[in-house]
Protein backbone atom coordinates (compact mmCIF):
# COMPACT_ATOMS: atom_id res chain seq x y z
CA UNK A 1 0.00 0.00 0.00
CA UNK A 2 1.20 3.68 -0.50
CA UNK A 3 1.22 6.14 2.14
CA UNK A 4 -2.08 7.87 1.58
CA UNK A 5 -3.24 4.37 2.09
CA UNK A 6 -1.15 3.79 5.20
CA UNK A 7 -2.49 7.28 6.54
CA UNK A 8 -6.43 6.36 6.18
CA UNK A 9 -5.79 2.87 7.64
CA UNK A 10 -3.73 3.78 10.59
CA UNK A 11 -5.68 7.21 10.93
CA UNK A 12 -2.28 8.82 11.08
CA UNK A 13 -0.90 11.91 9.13
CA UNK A 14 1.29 11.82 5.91
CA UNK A 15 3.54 14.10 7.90
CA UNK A 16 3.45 11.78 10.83
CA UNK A 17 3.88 8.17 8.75
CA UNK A 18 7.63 10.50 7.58
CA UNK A 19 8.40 11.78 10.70
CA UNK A 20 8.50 7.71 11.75
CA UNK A 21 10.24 7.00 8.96
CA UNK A 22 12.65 9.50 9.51
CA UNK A 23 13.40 8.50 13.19
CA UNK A 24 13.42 4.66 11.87
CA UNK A 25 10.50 3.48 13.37
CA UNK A 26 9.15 1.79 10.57
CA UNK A 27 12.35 0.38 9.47
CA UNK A 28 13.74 0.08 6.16
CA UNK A 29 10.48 0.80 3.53
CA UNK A 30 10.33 -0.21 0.01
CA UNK A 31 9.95 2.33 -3.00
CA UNK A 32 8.31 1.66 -5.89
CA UNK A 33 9.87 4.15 -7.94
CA UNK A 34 9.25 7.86 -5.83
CA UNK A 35 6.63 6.22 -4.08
CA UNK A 36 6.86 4.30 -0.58
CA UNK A 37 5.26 1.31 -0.62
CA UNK A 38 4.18 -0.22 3.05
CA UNK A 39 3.08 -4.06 3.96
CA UNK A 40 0.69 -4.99 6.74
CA UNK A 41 3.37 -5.16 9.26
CA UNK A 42 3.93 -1.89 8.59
CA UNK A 43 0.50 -0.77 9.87
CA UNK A 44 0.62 -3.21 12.87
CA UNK A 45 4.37 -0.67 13.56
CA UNK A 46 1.95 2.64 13.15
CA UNK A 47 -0.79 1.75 15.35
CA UNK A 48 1.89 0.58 18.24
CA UNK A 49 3.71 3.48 17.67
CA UNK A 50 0.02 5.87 18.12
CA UNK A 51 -0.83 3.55 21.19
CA UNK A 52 2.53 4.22 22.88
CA UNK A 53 2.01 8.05 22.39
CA UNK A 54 -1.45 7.86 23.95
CA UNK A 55 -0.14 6.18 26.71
CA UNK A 56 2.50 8.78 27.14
CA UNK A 57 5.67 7.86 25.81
CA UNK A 58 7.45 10.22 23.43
CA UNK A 59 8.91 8.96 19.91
CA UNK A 60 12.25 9.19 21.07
CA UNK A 61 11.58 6.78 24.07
CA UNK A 62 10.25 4.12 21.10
CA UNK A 63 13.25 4.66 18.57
CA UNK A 64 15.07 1.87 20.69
CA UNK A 65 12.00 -0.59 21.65
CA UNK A 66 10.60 -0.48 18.39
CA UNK A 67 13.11 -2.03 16.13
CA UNK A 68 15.99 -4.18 18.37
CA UNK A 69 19.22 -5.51 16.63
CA UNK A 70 17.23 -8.28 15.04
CA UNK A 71 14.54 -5.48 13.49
CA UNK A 72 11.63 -6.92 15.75
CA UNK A 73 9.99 -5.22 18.64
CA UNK A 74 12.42 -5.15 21.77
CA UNK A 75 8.86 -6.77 23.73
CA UNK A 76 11.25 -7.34 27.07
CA UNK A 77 12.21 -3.41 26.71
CA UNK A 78 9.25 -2.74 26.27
CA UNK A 79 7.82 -4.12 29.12
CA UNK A 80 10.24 -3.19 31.01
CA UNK A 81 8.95 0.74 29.92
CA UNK A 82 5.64 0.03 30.40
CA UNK A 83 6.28 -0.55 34.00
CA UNK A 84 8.47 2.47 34.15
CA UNK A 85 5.61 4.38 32.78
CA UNK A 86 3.05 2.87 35.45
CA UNK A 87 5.07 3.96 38.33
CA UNK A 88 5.79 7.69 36.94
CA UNK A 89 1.54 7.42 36.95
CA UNK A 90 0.90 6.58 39.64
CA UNK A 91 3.75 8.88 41.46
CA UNK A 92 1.84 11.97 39.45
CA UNK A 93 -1.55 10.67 40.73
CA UNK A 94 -0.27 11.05 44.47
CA UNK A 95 1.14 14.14 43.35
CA UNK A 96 -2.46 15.46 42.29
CA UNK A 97 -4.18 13.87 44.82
CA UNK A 98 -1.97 15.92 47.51
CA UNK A 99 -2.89 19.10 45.40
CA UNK A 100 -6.04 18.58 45.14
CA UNK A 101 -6.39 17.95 48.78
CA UNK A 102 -4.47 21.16 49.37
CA UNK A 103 -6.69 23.05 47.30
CA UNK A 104 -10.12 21.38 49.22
CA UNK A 105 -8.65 22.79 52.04
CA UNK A 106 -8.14 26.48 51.15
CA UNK A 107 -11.47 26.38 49.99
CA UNK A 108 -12.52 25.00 53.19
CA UNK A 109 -10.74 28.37 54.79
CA UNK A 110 -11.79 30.74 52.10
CA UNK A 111 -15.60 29.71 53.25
CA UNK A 112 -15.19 30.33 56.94
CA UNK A 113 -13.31 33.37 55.79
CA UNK A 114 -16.49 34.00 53.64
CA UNK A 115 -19.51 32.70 55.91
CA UNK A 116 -18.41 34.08 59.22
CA UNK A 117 -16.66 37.43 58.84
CA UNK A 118 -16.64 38.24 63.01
CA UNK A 119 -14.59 35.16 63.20
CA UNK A 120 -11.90 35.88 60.99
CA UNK A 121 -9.50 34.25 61.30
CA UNK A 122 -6.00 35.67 61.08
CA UNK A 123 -5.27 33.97 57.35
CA UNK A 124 -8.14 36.03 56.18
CA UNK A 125 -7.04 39.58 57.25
């Protein structure tokens, strides 16, 4: 298939399916002439590549995973990233959850401050 076809099957850009090339994530592709012609696994590399990048990870994190020494998927890397990514997840989720409880309680204070203006308390001043 050429790339317009790639682009409608995948649902990724013409500008992205080069930009992969480019970085070697869809290893060597054929030409037919000036045109690049893709095979199925091809597609199978662009929609791993697009769920990686919704799950977080940025191209250059893939260039290495994506095609090992033997020109498969590096799957033991890639596990291995996947849990990397889970813990940096769930670190920012207690991160958010500790904001977001600090920001409950300011409203909290900012309502007393509100509701009950002869008990001020000193914060409020």
């Amino acid at each position: 298939m050429f790339i317009g076809e790639l682009a409608k099957r995948s649902q990724a850009t013409i500008k992205a399916l080069r930009l992969y090339e480019s970085l070697g994530l869809l290893g060597p592709v054929q030409r037919q002439g000036k045109y690049r012609v893709y095979g199925a696994e091809a597609l199978q590399q662009v929609q791993l590549i697009r769920h990686a990048q919704r799950l977080g990870f940025r191209l250059a994190e893939l260039q290495s995973l994506i095609h090992h020494h033997n020109g498969a998927p590096d799957w033991s890397g890639i596990q291995h990233q996947l849990a990397q990514k889970s813990e940096a997840i769930r670190g920012e989720i207690l991160r958010l959850e500790a904001l977001q409880d600090e920001l409950h309680r300011l409203q909290t204070e900012l309502s007393l401050c509100l509701n009950a203006p002869s008990q001020v308390p000193e914060r409020c001043v």
